[in-house]
Structure formats: C-alpha cells, structure tokens
C-alpha atoms as a PDB file:
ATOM      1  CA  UNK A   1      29.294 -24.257  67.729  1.00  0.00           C
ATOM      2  CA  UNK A   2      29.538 -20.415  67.916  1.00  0.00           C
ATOM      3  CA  UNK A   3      32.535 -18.820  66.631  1.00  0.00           C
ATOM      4  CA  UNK A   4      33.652 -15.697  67.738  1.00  0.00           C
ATOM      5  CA  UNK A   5      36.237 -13.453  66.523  1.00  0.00           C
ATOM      6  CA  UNK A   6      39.905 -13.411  68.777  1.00  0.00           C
ATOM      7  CA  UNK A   7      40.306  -9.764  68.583  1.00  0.00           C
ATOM      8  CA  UNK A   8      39.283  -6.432  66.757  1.00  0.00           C
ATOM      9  CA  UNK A   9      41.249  -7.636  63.416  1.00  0.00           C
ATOM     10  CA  UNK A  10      40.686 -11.931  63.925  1.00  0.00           C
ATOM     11  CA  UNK A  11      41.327 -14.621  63.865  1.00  0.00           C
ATOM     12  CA  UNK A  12      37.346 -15.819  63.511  1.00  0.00           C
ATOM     13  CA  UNK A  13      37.284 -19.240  65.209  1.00  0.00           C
ATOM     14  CA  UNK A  14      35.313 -21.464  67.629  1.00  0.00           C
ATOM     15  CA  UNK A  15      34.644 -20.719  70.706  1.00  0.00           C
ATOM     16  CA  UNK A  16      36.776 -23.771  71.993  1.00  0.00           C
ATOM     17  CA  UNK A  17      40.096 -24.851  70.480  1.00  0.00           C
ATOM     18  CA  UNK A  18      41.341 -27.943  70.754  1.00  0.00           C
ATOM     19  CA  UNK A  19      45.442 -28.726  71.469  1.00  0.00           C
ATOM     20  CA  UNK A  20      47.689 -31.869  70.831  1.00  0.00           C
ATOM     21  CA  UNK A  21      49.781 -31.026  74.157  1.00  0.00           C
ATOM     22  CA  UNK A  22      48.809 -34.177  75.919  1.00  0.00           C
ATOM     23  CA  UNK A  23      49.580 -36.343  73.130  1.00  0.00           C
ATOM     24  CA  UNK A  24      52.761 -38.361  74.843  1.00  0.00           C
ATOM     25  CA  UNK A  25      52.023 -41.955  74.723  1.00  0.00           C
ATOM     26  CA  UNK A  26      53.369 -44.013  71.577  1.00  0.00           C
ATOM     27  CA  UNK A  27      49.895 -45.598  70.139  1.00  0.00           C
ATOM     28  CA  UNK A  28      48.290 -41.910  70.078  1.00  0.00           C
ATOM     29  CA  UNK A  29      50.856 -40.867  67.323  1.00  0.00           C
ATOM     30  CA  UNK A  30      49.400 -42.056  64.503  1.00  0.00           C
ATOM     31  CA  UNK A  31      48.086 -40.294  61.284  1.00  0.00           C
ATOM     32  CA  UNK A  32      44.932 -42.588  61.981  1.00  0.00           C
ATOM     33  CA  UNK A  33      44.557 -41.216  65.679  1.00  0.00           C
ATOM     34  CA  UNK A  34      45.427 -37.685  64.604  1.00  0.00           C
ATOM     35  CA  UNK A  35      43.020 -38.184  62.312  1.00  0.00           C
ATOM     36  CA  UNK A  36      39.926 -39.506  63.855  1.00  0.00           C
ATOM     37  CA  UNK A  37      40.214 -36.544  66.903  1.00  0.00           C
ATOM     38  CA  UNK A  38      40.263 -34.334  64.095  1.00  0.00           C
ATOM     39  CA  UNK A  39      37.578 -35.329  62.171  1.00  0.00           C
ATOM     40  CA  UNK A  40      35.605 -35.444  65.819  1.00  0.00           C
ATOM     41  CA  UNK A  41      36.337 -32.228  66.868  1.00  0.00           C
ATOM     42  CA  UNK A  42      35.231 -30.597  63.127  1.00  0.00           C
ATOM     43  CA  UNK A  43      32.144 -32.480  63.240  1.00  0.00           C
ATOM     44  CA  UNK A  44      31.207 -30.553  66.712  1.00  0.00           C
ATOM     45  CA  UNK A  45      32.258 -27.376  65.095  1.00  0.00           C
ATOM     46  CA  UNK A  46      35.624 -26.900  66.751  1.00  0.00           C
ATOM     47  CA  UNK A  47      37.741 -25.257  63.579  1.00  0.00           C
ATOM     48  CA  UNK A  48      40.654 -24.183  65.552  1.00  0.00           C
ATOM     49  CA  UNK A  49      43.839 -26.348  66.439  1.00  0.00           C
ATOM     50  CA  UNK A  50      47.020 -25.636  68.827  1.00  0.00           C
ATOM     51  CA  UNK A  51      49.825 -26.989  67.751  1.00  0.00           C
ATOM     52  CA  UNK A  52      54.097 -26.887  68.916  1.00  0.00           C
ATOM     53  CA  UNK A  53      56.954 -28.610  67.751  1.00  0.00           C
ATOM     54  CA  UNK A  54      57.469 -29.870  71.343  1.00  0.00           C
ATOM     55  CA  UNK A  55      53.729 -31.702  71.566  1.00  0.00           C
ATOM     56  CA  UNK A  56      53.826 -35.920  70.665  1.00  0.00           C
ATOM     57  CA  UNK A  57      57.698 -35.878  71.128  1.00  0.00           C
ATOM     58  CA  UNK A  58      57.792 -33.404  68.358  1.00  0.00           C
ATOM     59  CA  UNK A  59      55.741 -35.440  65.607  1.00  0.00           C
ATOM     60  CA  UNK A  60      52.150 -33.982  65.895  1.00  0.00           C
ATOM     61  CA  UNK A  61      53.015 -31.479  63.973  1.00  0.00           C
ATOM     62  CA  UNK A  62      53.973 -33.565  60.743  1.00  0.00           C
ATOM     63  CA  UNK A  63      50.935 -36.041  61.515  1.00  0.00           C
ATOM     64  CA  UNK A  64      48.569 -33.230  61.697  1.00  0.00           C
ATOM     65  CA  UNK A  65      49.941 -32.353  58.551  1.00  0.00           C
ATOM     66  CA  UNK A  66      49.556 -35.103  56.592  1.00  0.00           C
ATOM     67  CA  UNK A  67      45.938 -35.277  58.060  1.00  0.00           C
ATOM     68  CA  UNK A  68      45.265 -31.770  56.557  1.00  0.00           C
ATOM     69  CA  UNK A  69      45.648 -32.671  53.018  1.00  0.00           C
ATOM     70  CA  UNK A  70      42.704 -34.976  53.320  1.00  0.00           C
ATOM     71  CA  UNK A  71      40.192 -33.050  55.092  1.00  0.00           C
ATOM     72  CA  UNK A  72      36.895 -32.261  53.332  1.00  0.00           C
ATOM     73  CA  UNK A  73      37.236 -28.977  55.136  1.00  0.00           C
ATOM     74  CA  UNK A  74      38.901 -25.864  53.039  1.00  0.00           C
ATOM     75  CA  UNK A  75      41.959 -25.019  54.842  1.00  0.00           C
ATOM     76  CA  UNK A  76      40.342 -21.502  54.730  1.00  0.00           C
ATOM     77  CA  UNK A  77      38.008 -22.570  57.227  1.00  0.00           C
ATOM     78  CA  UNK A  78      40.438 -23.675  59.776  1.00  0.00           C
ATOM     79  CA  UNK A  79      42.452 -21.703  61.990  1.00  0.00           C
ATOM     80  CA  UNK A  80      45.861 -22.803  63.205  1.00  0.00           C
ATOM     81  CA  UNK A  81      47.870 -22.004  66.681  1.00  0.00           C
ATOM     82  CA  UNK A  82      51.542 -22.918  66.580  1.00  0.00           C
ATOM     83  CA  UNK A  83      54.058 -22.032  69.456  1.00  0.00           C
ATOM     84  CA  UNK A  84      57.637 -20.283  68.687  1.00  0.00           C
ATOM     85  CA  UNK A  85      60.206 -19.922  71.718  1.00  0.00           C
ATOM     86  CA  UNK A  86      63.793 -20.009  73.132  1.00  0.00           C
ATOM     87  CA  UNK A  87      63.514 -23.997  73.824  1.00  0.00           C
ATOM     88  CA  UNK A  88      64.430 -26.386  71.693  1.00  0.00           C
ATOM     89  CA  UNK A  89      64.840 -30.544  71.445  1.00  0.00           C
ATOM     90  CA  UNK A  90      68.098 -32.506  70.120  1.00  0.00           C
ATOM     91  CA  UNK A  91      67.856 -35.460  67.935  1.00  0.00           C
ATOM     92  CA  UNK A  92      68.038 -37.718  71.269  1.00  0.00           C
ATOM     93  CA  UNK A  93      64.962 -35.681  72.773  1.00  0.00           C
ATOM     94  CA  UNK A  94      67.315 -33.295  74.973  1.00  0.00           C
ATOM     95  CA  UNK A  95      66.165 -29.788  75.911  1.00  0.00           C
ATOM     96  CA  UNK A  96      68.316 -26.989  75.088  1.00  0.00           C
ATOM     97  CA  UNK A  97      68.271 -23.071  75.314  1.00  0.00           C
ATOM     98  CA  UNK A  98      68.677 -21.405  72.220  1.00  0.00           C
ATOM     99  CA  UNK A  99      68.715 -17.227  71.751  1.00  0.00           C
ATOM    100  CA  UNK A 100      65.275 -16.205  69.971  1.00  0.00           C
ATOM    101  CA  UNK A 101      66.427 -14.442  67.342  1.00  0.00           C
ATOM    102  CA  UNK A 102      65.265 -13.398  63.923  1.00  0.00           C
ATOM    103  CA  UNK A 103      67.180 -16.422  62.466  1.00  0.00           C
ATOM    104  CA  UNK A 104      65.678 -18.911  65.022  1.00  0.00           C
ATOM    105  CA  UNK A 105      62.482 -17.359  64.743  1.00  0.00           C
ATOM    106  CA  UNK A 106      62.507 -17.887  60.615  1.00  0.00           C
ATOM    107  CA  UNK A 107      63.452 -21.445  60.988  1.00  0.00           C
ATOM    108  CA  UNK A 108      60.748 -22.509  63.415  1.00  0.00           C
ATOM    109  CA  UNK A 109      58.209 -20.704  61.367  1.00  0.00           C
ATOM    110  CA  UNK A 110      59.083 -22.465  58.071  1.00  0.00           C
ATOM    111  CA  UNK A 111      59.949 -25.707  59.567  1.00  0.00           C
ATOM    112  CA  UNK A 112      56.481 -25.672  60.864  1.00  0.00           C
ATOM    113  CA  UNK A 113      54.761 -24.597  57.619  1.00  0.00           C
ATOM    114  CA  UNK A 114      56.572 -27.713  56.101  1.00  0.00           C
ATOM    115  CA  UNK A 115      55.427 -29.973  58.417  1.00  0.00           C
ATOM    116  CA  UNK A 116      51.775 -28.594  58.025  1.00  0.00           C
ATOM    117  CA  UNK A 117      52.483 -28.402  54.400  1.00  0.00           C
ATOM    118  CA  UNK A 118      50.209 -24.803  54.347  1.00  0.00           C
ATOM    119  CA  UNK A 119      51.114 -21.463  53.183  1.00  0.00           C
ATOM    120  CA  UNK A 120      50.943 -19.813  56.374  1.00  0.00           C
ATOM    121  CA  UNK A 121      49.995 -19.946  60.126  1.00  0.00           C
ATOM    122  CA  UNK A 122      46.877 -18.128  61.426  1.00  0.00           C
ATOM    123  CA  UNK A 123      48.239 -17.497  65.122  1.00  0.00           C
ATOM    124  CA  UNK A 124      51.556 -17.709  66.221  1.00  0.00           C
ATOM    125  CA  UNK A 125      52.606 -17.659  70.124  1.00  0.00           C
ATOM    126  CA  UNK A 126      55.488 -16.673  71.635  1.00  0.00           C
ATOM    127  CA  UNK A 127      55.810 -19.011  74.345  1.00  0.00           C
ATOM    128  CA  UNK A 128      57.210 -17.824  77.631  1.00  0.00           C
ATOM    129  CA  UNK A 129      58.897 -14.261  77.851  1.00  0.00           C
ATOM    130  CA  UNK A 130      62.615 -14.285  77.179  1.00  0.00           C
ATOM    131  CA  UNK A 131      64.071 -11.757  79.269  1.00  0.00           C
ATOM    132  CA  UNK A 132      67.374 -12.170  77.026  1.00  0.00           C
ATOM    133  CA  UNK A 133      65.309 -11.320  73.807  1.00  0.00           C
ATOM    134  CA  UNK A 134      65.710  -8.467  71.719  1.00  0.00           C
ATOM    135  CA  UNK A 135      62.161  -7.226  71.828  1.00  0.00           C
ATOM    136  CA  UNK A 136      62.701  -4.416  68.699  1.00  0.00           C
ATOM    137  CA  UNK A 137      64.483  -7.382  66.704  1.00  0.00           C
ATOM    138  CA  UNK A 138      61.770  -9.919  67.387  1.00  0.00           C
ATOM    139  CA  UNK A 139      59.180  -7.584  66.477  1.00  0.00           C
ATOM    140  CA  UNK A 140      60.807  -7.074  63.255  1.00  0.00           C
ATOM    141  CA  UNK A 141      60.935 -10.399  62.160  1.00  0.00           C
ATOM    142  CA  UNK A 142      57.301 -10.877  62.968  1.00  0.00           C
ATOM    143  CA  UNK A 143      55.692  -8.054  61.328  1.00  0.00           C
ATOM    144  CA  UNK A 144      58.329  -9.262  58.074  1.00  0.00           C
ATOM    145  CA  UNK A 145      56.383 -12.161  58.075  1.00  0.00           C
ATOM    146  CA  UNK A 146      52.896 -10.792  58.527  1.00  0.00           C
ATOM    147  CA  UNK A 147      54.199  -8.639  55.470  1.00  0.00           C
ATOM    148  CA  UNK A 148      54.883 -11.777  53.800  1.00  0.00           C
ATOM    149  CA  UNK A 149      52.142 -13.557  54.490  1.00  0.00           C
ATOM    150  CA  UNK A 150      53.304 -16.638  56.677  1.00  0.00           C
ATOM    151  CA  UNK A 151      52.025 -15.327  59.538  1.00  0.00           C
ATOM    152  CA  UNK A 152      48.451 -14.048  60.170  1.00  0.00           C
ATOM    153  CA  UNK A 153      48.650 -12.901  63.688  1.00  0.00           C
ATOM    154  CA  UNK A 154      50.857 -12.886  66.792  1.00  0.00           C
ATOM    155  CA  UNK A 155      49.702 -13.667  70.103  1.00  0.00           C
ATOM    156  CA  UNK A 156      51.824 -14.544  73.601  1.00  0.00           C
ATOM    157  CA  UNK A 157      51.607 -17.463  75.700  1.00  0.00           C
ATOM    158  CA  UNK A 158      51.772 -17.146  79.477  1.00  0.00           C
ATOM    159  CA  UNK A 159      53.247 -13.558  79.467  1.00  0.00           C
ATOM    160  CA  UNK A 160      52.152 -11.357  82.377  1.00  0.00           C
ATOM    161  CA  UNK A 161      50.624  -7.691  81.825  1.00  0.00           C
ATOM    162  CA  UNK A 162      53.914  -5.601  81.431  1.00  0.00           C
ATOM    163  CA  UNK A 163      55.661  -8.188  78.996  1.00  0.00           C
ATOM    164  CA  UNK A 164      52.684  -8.271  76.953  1.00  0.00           C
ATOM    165  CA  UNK A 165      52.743  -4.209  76.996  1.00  0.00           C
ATOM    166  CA  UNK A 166      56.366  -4.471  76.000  1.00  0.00           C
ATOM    167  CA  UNK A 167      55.996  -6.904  72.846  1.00  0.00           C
ATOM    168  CA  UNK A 168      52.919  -5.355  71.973  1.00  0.00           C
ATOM    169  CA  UNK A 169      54.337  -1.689  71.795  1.00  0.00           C
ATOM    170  CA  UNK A 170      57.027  -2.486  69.429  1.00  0.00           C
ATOM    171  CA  UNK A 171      54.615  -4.423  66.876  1.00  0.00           C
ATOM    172  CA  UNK A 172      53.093  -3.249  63.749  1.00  0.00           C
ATOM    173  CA  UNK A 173      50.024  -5.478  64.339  1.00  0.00           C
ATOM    174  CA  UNK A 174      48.023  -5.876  67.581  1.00  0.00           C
ATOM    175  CA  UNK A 175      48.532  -9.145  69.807  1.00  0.00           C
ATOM    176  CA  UNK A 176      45.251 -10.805  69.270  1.00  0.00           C
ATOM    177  CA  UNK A 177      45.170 -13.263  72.762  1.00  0.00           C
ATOM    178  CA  UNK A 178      47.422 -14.655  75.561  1.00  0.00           C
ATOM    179  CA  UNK A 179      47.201 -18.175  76.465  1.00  0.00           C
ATOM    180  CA  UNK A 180      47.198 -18.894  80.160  1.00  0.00           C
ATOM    181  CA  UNK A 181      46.090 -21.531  82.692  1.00  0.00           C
ATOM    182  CA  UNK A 182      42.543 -20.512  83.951  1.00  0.00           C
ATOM    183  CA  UNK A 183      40.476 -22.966  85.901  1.00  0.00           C
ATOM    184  CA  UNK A 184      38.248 -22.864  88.867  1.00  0.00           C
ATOM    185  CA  UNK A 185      41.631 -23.868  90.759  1.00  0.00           C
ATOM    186  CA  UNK A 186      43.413 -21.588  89.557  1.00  0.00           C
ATOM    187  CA  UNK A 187      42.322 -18.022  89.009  1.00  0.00           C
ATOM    188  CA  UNK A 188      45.169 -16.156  88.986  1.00  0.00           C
ATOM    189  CA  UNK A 189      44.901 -14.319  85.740  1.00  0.00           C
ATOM    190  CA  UNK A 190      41.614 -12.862  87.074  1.00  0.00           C
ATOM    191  CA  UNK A 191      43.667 -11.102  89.914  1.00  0.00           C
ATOM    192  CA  UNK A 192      46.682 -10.298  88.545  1.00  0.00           C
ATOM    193  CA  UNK A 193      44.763  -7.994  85.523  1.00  0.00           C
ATOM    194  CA  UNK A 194      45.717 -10.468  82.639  1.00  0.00           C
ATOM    195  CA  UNK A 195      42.348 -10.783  81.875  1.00  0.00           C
ATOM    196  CA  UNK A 196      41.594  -7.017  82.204  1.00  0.00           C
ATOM    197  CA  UNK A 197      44.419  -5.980  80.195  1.00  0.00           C
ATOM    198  CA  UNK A 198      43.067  -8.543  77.424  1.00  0.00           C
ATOM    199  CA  UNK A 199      39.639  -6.758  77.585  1.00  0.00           C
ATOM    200  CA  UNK A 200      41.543  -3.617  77.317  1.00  0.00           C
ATOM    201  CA  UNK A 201      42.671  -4.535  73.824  1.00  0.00           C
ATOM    202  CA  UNK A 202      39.156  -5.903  73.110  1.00  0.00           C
ATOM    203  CA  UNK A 203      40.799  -9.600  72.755  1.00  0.00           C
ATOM    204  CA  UNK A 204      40.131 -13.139  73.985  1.00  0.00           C
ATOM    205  CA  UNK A 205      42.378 -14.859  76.429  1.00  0.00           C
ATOM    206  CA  UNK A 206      43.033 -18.768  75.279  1.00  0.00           C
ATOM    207  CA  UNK A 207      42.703 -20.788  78.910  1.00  0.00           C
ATOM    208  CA  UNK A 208      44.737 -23.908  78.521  1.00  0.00           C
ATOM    209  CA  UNK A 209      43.884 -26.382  81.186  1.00  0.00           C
ATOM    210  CA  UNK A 210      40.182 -25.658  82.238  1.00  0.00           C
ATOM    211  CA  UNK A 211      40.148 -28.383  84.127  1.00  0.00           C
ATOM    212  CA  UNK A 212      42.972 -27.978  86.452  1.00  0.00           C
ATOM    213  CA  UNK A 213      44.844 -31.302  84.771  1.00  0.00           C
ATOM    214  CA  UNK A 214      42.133 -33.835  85.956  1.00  0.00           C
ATOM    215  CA  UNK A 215      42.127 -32.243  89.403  1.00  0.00           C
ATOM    216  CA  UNK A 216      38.353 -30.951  89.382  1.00  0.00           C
ATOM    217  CA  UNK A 217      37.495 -34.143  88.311  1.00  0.00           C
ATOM    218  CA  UNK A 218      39.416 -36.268  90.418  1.00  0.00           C
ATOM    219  CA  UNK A 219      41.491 -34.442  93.193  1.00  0.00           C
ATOM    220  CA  UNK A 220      41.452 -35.384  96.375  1.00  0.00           C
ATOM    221  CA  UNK A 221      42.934 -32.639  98.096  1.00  0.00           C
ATOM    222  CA  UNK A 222      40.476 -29.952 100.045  1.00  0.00           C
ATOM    223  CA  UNK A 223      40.127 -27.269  97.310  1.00  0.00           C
ATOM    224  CA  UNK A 224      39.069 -30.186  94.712  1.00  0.00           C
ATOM    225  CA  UNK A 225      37.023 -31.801  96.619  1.00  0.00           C
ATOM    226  CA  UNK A 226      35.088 -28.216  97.469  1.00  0.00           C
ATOM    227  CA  UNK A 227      34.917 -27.161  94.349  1.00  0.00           C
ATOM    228  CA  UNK A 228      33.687 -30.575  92.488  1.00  0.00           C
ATOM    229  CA  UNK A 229      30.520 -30.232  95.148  1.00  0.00           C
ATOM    230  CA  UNK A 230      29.531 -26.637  94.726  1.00  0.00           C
ATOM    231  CA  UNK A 231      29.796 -27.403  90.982  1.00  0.00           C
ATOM    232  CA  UNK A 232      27.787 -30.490  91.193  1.00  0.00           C
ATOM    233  CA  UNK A 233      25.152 -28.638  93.252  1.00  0.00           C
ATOM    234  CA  UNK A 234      24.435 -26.525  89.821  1.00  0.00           C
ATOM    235  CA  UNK A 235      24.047 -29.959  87.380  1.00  0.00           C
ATOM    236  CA  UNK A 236      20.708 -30.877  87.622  1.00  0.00           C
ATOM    237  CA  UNK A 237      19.885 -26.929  87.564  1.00  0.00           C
ATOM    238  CA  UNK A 238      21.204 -26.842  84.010  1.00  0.00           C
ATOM    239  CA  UNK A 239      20.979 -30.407  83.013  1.00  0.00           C
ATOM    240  CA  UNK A 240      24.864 -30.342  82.755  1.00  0.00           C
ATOM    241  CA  UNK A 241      27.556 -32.344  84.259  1.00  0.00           C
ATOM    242  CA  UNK A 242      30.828 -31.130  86.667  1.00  0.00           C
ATOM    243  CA  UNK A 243      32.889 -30.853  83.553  1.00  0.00           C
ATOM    244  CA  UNK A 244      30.708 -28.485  81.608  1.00  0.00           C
ATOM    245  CA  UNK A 245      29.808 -26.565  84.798  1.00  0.00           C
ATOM    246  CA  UNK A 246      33.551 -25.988  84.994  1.00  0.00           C
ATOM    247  CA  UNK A 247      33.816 -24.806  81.413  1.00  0.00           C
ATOM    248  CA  UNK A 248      30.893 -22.628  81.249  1.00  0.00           C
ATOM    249  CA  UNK A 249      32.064 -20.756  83.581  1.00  0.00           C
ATOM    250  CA  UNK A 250      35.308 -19.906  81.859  1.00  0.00           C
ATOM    251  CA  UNK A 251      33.156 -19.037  78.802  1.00  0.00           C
ATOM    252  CA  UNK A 252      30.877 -16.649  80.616  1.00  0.00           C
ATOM    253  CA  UNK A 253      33.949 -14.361  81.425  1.00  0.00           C
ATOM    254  CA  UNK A 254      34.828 -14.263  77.298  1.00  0.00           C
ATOM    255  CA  UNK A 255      37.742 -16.634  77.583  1.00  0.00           C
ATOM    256  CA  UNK A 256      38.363 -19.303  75.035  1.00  0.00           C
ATOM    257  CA  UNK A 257      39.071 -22.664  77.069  1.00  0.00           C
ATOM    258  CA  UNK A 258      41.216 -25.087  75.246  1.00  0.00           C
ATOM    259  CA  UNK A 259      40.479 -28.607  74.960  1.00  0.00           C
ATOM    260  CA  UNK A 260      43.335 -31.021  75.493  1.00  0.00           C
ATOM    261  CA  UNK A 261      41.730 -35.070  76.199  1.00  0.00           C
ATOM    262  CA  UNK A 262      42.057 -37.329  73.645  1.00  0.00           C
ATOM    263  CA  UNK A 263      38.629 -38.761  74.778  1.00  0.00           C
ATOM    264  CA  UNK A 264      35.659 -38.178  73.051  1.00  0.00           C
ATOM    265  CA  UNK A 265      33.288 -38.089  75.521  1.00  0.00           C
ATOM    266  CA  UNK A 266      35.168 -35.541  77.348  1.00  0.00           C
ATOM    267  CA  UNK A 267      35.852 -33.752  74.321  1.00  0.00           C
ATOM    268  CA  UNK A 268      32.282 -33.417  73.823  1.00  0.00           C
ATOM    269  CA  UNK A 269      31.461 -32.360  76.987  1.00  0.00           C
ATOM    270  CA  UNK A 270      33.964 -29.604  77.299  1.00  0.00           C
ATOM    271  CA  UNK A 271      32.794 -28.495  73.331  1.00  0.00           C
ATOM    272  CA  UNK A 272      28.935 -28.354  74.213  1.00  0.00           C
ATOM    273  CA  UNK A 273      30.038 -26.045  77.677  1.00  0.00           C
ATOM    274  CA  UNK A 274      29.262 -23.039  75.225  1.00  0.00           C
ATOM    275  CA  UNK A 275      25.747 -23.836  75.552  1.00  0.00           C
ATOM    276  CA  UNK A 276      25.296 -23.411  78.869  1.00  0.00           C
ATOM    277  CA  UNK A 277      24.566 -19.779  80.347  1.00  0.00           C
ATOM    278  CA  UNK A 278      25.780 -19.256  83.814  1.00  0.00           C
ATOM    279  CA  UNK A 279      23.233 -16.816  84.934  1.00  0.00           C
ATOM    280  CA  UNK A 280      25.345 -13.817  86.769  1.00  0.00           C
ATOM    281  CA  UNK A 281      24.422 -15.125  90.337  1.00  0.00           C
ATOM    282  CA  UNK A 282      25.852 -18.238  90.082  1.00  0.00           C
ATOM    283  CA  UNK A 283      28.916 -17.465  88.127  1.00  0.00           C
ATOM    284  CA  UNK A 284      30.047 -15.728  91.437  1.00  0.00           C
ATOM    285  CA  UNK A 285      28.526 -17.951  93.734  1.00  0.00           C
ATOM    286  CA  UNK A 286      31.348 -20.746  92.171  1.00  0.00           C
ATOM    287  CA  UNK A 287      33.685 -17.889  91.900  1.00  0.00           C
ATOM    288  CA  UNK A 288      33.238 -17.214  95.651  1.00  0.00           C
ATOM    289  CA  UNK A 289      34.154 -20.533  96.481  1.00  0.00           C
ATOM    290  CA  UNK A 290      37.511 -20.453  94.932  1.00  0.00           C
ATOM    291  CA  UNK A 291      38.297 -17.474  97.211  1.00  0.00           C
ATOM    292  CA  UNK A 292      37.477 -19.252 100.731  1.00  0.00           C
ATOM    293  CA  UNK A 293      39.109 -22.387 100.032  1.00  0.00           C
END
C-alpha cells in the first residue's frame, strides 16, 4: 500500500487508516480479536490506527495496547490517531460534559499513553469544537506537549472552516488533517470548503465513514439505491466491486478514507480501493449523481 505524507511536516502513513469505532459488541473485545484485525490490516500495508477512549466501551484502547508490545512491527513504523474532547464516561458508562482544559487535556493524553504503553502519540484530534474552550489555553497545552514529546501532531475532528482557522492560528505547529464524514451520500465537506481549506494548508482530510454506515451497500431509500447502480455500472470497467468504486473515489480527491468493519473481506476491499484510478470523467460522472438525487 502507498503511503503518503498527512501534511507539509507528517505524519507519513498509509493511504487508508483503519479505526476501532465500531467495535461495540462484547466477543469483539478481546486482545485475540484486537489482535488478529491488526495483524490483517499490517499485512495489507495499513500502518495507521484511530483510536478514543470512548471506542469498545472504553477498552480498545488498553487491548490495542497490550497487542502493541507483541507486534513484529517497530513501533516507529506505526502511526497512531487518538481523540481528546469535552466528553467523558463514568464508571457506570454515563456521559458527562467536562470543561477542556489544560488539566483535562494532560490527563487524557497520559491516560492514553498508559493504556498504549508508548512514549507518545503521533496524531492527536480534538474532537468536536467546544465553543466554551479557551482556544489560547488549549493551544498552550498542546504545543507543551509537542515540546515534550508526547505529542507529534495535532489535528481536529469534524470542525468546520472558521474553527479550524481559529485553533490553527493560535498553534505553534500546523494542524496536519480534519476528520470528517465524506461519502458518495454525503458530500458536504466538498461544498462547504472543508476540503479546500485542507488543500490550502497542503494537508489530507481523514473521511470517516466512506461508506455512508452500510447505506451504499445496503440502503433502500432513493439516493442509495441510485447511487449503488451508477457505481455498479463502473465494476466490470475496472474489474472492481461497489465498495471499492465508492472508495476510489474518495481517494482520487486526496482524502484519506478510514476503514471501520471488523470484516476482512471488506477490510480488504476498502484497503486495495487505492489501486484503482478513477479516470477524471468518471469521477464526476458519480459525483454528478450525488447532486440530482
């Protein structure tokens, strides 16, 4: 798999991450299960991982770190999301609003970095703009630990254009990505100048559910239904499949689309996508569908 760099100053990474988000069910949090995706996704050249303290009812993150130790992979060679916010879960699995401060920001940073039992983090994302935040103080705390060396780089999860301005303006070190939804049913980012303003800073958006949730796949509804056909009308052309259809085109406009099934199969499918070269003609033909629907 290719990697490509995030932004001007890094991370370098694959050109597809893979994220424990949809890891839920009781039987999928195992070390063994963490494990084996792992191990799958390295062996198809995927080196980067999203991570949160919210994903598998807040025990991914300690799994994937006891997997870690026992990779035949330098931890060099891999490259790490984690996500830092205002939300936070009780003991009894409660959600709660807590201020993000410099001292809530320090204690999710090293209570991940125990968990993962590493040295530092290669990305961290603020998830979801805080309007309450103190942008000067957060920015602080985050270029202290750049400084330091727990944190690599900073990035911003679902932030529009202006927010990321703002956050970006009072850091030391440039935001390398924001992580959005981007899928064929929903293009929003395209439209609203996310994507442009990411260009701008000569960075790579992260697109977290390139597959609408299962809808492409499987919806019912009009828009799904139109836009599984126009992308099955392209399969044979490229010897491809809906699914990879559907990622390459979120590769052909730079983004990095982020891989969340616990299948295999579908893993596979969405890490090959790279491979696939939307010529220019078609990339709009599908885009042009998404408009009329």
């Amino acid at each position: 798999m290719k990697k490509v760099l995030l932004s001007d100053s890094g991370p370098e990474t694959s050109d597809s991450i893979y994220s424990f988000w949809r890891w839920e069910k009781e039987e999928d949090l195992t070390v063994e299960k963490v494990r084996e995706i792992v191990e799958y996704c390295i062996s198809l050249g995927i080196n980067a991982f999203e991570l949160s303290s919210f994903y598998g009812k807040g025990k991914i993150e300690q799994l994937f770190g006891q997997v870690l130790s026992t990779l035949s992979i330098d931890r060099n060679e891999l490259v790490l999301f984690t996500k830092i916010g205002n939300k936070q879960f009780t003991a009894t699995g409660e959600l709660v609003y807590e201020p993000f401060t410099e001292k809530s920001i320090i204690n999710q940073v090293e209570t991940t970095l125990s968990k993962l039992n590493t040295d530092y983090l290669d990305v961290v994302l603020i998830e979801n703009y805080d309007p309450l935040m103190n942008v000067d103080a957060v920015a602080s705390v985050l270029t202290s630990l750049q400084l330091r060396g727990k944190i690599k780089h900073v990035g911003v999860s679902n932030f529009n254009v202006q927010q990321h301005k703002l956050i970006a303006s009072r850091l030391s070190h440039e935001v390398v990505t924001n992580h959005f939804e981007l899928n064929l049913l929903n293009t929003r980012a395209l439209e609203d100048g996310r994507i442009d303003f990411i260009k701008e800073q000569y960075s790579k958006p992260m697109a977290f559910a390139p597959l609408a949730d299962g809808a492409i796949l499987f919806g019912h509804d009009f828009r799904a239904v139109t836009i599984r056909e126009t992308l099955q009308d392209f399969t044979e052309k490229y010897n491809s499949n809906i699914e990879q259809i559907a990622v390459a085109w979120i590769h052909k406009l730079g983004a990095l689309p982020i891989i969340g099934s616990l299948s295999k199969a579908r893993i596979n499918n969405a890490a090959t996508a790279s491979s696939i070269q939307l010529s220019y003609h078609d990339w709009h033909v599908i885009y042009d569908v998404t408009k009329t629907i």
